[in-house]
PDB file of N, CA and C in Angstrom:
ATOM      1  N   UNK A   1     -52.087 -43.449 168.199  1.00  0.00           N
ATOM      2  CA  UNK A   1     -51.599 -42.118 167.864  1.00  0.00           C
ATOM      3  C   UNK A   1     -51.794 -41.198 169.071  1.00  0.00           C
ATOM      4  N   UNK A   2     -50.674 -40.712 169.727  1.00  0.00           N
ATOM      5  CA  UNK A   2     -50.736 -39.655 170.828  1.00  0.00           C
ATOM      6  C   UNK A   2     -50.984 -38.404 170.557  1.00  0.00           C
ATOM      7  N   UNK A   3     -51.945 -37.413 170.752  1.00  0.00           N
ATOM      8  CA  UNK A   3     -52.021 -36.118 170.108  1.00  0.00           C
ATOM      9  C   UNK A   3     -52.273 -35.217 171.437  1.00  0.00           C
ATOM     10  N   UNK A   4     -51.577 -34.873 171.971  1.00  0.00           N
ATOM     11  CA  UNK A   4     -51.332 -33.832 173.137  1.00  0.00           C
ATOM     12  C   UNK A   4     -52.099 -32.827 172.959  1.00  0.00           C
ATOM     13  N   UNK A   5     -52.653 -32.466 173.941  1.00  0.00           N
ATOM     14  CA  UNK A   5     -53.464 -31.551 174.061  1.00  0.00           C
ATOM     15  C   UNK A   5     -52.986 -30.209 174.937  1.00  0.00           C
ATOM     16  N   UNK A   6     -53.134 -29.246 174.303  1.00  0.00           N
ATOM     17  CA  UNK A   6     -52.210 -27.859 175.221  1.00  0.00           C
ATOM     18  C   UNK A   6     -53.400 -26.731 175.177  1.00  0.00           C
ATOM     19  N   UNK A   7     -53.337 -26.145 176.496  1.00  0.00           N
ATOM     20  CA  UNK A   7     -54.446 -24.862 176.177  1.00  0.00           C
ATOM     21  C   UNK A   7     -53.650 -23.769 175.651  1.00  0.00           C
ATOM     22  N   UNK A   8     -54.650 -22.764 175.108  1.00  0.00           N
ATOM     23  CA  UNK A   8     -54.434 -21.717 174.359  1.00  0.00           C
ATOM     24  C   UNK A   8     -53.360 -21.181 175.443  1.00  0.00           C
ATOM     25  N   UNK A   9     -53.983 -20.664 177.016  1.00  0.00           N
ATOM     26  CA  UNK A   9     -52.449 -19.773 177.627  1.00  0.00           C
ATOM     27  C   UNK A   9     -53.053 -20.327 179.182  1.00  0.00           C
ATOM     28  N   UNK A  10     -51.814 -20.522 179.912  1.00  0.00           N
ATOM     29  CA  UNK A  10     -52.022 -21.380 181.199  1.00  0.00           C
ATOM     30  C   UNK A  10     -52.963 -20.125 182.011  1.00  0.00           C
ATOM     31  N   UNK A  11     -53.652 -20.727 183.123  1.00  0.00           N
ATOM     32  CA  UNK A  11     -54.149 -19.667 184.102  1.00  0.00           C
ATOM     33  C   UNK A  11     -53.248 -19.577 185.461  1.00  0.00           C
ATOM     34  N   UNK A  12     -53.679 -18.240 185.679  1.00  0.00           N
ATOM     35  CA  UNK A  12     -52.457 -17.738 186.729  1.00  0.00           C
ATOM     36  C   UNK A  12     -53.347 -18.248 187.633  1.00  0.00           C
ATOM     37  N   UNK A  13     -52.158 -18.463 189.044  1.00  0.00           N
ATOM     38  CA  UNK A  13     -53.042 -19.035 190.217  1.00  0.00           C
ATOM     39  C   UNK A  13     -52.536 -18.269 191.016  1.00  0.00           C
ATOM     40  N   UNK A  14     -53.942 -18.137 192.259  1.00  0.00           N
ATOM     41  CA  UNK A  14     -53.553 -17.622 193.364  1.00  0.00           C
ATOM     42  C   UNK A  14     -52.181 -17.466 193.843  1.00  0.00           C
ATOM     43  N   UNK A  15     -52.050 -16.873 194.522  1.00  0.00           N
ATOM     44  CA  UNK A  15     -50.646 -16.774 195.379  1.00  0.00           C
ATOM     45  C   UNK A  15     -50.962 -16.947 196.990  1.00  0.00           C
ATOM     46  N   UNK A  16     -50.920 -17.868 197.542  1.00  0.00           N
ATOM     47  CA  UNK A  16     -51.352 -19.078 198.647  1.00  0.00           C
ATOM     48  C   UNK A  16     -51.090 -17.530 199.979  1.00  0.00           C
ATOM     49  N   UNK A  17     -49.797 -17.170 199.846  1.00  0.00           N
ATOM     50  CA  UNK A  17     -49.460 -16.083 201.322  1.00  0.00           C
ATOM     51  C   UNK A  17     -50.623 -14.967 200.935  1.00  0.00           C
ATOM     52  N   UNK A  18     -50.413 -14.355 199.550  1.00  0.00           N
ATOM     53  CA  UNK A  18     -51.280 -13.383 199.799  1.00  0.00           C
ATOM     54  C   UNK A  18     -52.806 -13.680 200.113  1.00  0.00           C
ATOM     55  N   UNK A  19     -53.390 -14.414 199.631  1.00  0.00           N
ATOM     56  CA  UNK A  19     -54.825 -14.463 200.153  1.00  0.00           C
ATOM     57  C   UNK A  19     -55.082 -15.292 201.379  1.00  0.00           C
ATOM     58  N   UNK A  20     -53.992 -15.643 202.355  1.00  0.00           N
ATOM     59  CA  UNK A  20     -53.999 -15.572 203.558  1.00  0.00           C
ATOM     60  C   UNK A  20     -54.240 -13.973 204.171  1.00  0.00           C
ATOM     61  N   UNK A  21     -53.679 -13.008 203.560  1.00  0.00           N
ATOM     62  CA  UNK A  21     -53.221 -12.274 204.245  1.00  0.00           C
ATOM     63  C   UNK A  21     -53.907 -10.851 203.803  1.00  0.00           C
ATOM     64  N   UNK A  22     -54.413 -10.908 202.920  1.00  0.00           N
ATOM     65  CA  UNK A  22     -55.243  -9.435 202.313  1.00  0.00           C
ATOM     66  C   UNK A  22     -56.968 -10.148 201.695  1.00  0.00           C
ATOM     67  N   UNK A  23     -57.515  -9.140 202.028  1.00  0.00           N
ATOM     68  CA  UNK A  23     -58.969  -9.561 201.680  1.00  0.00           C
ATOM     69  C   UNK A  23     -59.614  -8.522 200.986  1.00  0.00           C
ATOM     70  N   UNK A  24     -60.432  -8.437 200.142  1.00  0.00           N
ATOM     71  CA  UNK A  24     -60.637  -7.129 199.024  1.00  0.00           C
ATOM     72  C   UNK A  24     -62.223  -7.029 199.660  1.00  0.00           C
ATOM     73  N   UNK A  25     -62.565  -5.638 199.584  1.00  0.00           N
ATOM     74  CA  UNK A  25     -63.509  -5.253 200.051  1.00  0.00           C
ATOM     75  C   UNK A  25     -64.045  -4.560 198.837  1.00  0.00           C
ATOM     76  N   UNK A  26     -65.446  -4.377 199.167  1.00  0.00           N
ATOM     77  CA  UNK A  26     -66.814  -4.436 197.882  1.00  0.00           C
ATOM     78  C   UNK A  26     -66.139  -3.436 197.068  1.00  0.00           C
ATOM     79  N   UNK A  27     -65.759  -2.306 197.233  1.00  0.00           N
ATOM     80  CA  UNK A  27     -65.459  -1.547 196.091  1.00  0.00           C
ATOM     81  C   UNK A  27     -64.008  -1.700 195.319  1.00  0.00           C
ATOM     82  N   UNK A  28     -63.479  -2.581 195.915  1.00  0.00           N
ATOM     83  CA  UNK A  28     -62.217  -3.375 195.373  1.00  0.00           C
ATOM     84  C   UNK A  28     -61.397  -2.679 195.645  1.00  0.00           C
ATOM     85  N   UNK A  29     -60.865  -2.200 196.912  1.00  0.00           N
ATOM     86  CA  UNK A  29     -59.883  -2.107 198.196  1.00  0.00           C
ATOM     87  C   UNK A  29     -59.016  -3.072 198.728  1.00  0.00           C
ATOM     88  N   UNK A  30     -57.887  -3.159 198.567  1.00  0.00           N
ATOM     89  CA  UNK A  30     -57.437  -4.148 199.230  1.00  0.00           C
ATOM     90  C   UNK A  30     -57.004  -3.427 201.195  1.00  0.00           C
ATOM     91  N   UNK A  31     -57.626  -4.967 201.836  1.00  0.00           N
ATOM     92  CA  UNK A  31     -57.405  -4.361 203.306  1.00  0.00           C
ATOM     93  C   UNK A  31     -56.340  -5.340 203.893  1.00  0.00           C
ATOM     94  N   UNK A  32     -55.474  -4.994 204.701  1.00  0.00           N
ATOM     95  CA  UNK A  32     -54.635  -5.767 205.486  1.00  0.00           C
ATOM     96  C   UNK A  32     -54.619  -5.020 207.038  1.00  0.00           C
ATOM     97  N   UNK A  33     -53.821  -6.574 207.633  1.00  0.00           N
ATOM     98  CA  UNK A  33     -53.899  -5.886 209.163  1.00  0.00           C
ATOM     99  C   UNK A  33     -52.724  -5.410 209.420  1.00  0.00           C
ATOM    100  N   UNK A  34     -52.519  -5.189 210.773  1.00  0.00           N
ATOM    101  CA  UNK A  34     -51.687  -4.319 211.208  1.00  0.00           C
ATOM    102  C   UNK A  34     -50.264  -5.108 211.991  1.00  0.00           C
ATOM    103  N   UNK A  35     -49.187  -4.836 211.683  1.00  0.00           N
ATOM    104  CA  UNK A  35     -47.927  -5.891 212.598  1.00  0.00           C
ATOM    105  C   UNK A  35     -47.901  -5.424 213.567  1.00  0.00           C
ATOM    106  N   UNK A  36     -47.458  -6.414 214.613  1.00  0.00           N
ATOM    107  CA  UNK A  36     -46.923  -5.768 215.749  1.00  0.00           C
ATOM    108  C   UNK A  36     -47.987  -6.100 217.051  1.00  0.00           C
ATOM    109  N   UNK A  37     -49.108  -7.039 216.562  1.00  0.00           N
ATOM    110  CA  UNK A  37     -50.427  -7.249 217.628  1.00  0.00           C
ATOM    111  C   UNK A  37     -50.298  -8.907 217.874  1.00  0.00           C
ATOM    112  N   UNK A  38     -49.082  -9.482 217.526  1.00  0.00           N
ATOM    113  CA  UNK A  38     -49.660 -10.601 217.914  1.00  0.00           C
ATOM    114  C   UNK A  38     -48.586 -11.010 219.682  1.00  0.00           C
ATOM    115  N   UNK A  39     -47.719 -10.627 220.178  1.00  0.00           N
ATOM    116  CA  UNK A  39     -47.337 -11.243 221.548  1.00  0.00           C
ATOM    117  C   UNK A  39     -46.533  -9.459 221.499  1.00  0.00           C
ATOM    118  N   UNK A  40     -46.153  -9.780 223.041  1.00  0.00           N
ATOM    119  CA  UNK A  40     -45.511  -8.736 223.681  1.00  0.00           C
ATOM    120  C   UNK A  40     -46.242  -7.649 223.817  1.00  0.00           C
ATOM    121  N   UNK A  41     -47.576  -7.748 223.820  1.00  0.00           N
ATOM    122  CA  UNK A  41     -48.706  -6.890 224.311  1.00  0.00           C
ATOM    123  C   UNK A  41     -48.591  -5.989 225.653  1.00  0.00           C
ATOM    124  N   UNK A  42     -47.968  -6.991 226.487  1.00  0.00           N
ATOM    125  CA  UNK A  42     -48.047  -6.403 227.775  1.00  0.00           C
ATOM    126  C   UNK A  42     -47.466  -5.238 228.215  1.00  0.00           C
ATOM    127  N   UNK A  43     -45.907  -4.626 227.373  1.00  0.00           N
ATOM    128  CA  UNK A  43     -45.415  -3.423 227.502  1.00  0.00           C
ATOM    129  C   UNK A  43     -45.982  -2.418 226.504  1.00  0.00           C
ATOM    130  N   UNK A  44     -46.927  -2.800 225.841  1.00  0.00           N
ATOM    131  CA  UNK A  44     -47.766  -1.993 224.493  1.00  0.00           C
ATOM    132  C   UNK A  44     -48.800  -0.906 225.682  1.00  0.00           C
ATOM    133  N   UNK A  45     -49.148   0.180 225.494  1.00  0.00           N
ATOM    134  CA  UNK A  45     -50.401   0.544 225.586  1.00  0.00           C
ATOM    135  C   UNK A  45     -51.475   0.141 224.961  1.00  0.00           C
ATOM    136  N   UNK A  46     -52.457   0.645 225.384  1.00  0.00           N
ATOM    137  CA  UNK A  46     -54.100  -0.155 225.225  1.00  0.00           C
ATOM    138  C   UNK A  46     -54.467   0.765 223.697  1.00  0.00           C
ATOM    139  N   UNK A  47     -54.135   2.224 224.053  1.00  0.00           N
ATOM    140  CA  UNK A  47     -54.174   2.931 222.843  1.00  0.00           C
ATOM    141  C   UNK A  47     -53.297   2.523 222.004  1.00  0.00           C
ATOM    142  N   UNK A  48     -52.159   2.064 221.683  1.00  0.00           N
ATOM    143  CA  UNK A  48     -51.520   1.203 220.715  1.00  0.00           C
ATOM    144  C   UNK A  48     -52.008  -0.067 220.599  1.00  0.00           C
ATOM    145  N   UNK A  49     -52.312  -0.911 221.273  1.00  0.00           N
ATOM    146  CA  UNK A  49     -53.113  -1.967 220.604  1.00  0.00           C
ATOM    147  C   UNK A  49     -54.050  -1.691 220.237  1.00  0.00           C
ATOM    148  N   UNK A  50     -55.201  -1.163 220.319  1.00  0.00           N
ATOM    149  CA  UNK A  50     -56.681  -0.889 219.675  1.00  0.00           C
ATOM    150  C   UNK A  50     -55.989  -0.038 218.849  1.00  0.00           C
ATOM    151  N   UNK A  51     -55.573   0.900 218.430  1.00  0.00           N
ATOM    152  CA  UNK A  51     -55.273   1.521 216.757  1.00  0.00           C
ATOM    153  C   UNK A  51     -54.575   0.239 216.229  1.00  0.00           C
ATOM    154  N   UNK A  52     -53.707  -0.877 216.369  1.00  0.00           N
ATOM    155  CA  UNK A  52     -53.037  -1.562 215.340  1.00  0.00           C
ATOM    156  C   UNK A  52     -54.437  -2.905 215.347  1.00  0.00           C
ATOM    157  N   UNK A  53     -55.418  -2.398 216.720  1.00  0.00           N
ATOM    158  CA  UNK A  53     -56.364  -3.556 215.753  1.00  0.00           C
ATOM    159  C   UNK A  53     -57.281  -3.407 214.478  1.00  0.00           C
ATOM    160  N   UNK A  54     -57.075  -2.054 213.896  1.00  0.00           N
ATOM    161  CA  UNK A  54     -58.057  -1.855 213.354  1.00  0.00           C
ATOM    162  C   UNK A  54     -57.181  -2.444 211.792  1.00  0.00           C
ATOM    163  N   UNK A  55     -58.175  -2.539 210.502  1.00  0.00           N
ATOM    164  CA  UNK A  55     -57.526  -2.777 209.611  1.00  0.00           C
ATOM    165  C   UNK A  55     -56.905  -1.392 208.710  1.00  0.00           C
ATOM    166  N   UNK A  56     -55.907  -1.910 207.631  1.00  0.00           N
ATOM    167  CA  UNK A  56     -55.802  -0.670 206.744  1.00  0.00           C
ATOM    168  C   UNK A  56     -55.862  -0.838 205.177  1.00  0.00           C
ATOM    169  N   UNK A  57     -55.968  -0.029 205.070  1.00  0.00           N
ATOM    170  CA  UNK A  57     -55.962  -0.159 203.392  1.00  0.00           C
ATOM    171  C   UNK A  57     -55.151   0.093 202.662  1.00  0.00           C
ATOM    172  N   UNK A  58     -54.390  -1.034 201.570  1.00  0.00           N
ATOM    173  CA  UNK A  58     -53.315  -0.842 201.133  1.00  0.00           C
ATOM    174  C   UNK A  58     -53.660   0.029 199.958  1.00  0.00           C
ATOM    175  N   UNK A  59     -52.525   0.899 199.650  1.00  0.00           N
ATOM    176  CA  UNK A  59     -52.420   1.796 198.626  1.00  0.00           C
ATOM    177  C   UNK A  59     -51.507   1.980 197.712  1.00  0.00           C
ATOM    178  N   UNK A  60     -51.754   2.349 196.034  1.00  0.00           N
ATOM    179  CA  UNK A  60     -51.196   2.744 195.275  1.00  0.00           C
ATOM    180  C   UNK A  60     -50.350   1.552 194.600  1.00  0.00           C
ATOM    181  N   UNK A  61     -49.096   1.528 193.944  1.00  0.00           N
ATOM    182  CA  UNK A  61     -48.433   0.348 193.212  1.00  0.00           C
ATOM    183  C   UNK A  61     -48.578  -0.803 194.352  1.00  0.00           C
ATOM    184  N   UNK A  62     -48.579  -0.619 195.510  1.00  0.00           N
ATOM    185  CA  UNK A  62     -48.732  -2.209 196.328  1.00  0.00           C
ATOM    186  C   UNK A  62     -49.983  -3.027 196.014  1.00  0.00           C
ATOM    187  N   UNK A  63     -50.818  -1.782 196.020  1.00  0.00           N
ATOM    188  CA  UNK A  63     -52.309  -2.373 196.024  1.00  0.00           C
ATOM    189  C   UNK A  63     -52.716  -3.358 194.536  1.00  0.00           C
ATOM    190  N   UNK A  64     -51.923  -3.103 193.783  1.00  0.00           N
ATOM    191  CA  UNK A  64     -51.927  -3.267 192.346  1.00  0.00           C
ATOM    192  C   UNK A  64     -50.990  -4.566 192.246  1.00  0.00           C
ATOM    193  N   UNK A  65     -50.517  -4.954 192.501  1.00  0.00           N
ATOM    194  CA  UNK A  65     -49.329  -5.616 193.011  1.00  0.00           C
ATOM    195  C   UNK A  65     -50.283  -6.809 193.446  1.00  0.00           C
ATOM    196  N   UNK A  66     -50.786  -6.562 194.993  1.00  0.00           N
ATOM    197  CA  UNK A  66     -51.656  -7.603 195.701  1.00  0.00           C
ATOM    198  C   UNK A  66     -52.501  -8.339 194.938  1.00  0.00           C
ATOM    199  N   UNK A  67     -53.555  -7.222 193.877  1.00  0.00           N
ATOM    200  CA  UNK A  67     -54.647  -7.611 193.454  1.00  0.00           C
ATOM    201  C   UNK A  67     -54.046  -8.824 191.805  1.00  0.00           C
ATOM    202  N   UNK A  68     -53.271  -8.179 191.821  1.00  0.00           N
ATOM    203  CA  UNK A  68     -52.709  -9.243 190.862  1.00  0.00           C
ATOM    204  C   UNK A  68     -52.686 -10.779 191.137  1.00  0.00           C
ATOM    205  N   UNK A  69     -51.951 -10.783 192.600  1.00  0.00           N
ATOM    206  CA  UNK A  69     -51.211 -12.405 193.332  1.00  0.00           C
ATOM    207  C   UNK A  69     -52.578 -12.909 193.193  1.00  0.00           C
ATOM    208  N   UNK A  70     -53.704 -12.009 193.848  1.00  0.00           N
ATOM    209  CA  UNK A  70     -54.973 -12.593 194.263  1.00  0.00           C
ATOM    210  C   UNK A  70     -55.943 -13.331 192.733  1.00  0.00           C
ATOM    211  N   UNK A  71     -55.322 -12.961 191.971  1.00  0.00           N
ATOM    212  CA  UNK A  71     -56.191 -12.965 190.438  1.00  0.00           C
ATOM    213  C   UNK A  71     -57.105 -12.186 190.135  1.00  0.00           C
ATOM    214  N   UNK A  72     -57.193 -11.147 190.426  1.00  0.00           N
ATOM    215  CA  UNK A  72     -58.105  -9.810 190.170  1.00  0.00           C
ATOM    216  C   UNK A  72     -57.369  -8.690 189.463  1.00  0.00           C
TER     217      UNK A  72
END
């Protein structure tokens, strides 16, 4: 006798790009980096690269959005 077994409701899974790419900080912030830093540096200023190295913090319906993909 085969009696299948099903759970009550599936669990959501990660979303593989986003938690490459955003990391949540202690008070549950989501932070991402900045585009535009990885080649063609050399016609950039120094003051434009050091501000796009820093991170930022995503905000408002995005942030809500992210924390979802992530399972939070």
């Amino acid at each position: 006798m085969n009696v299948r077994r099903t759970a009550a409701m599936p669990k959501q899974k990660t979303h593989s790009g986003a938690k490459k790419r955003f990391k949540l900080t202690g008070s549950g912030k989501v932070k991402r980096q900045q585009a535009n830093r990885r080649h063609y540096l050399e016609h950039k200023s120094s003051r434009l690269t050091r501000r796009l190295a820093s991170d930022q913090i995503v905000t408002g319906g995005q942030a809500k959005v992210v924390k979802k993909m992530l399972g939070k």
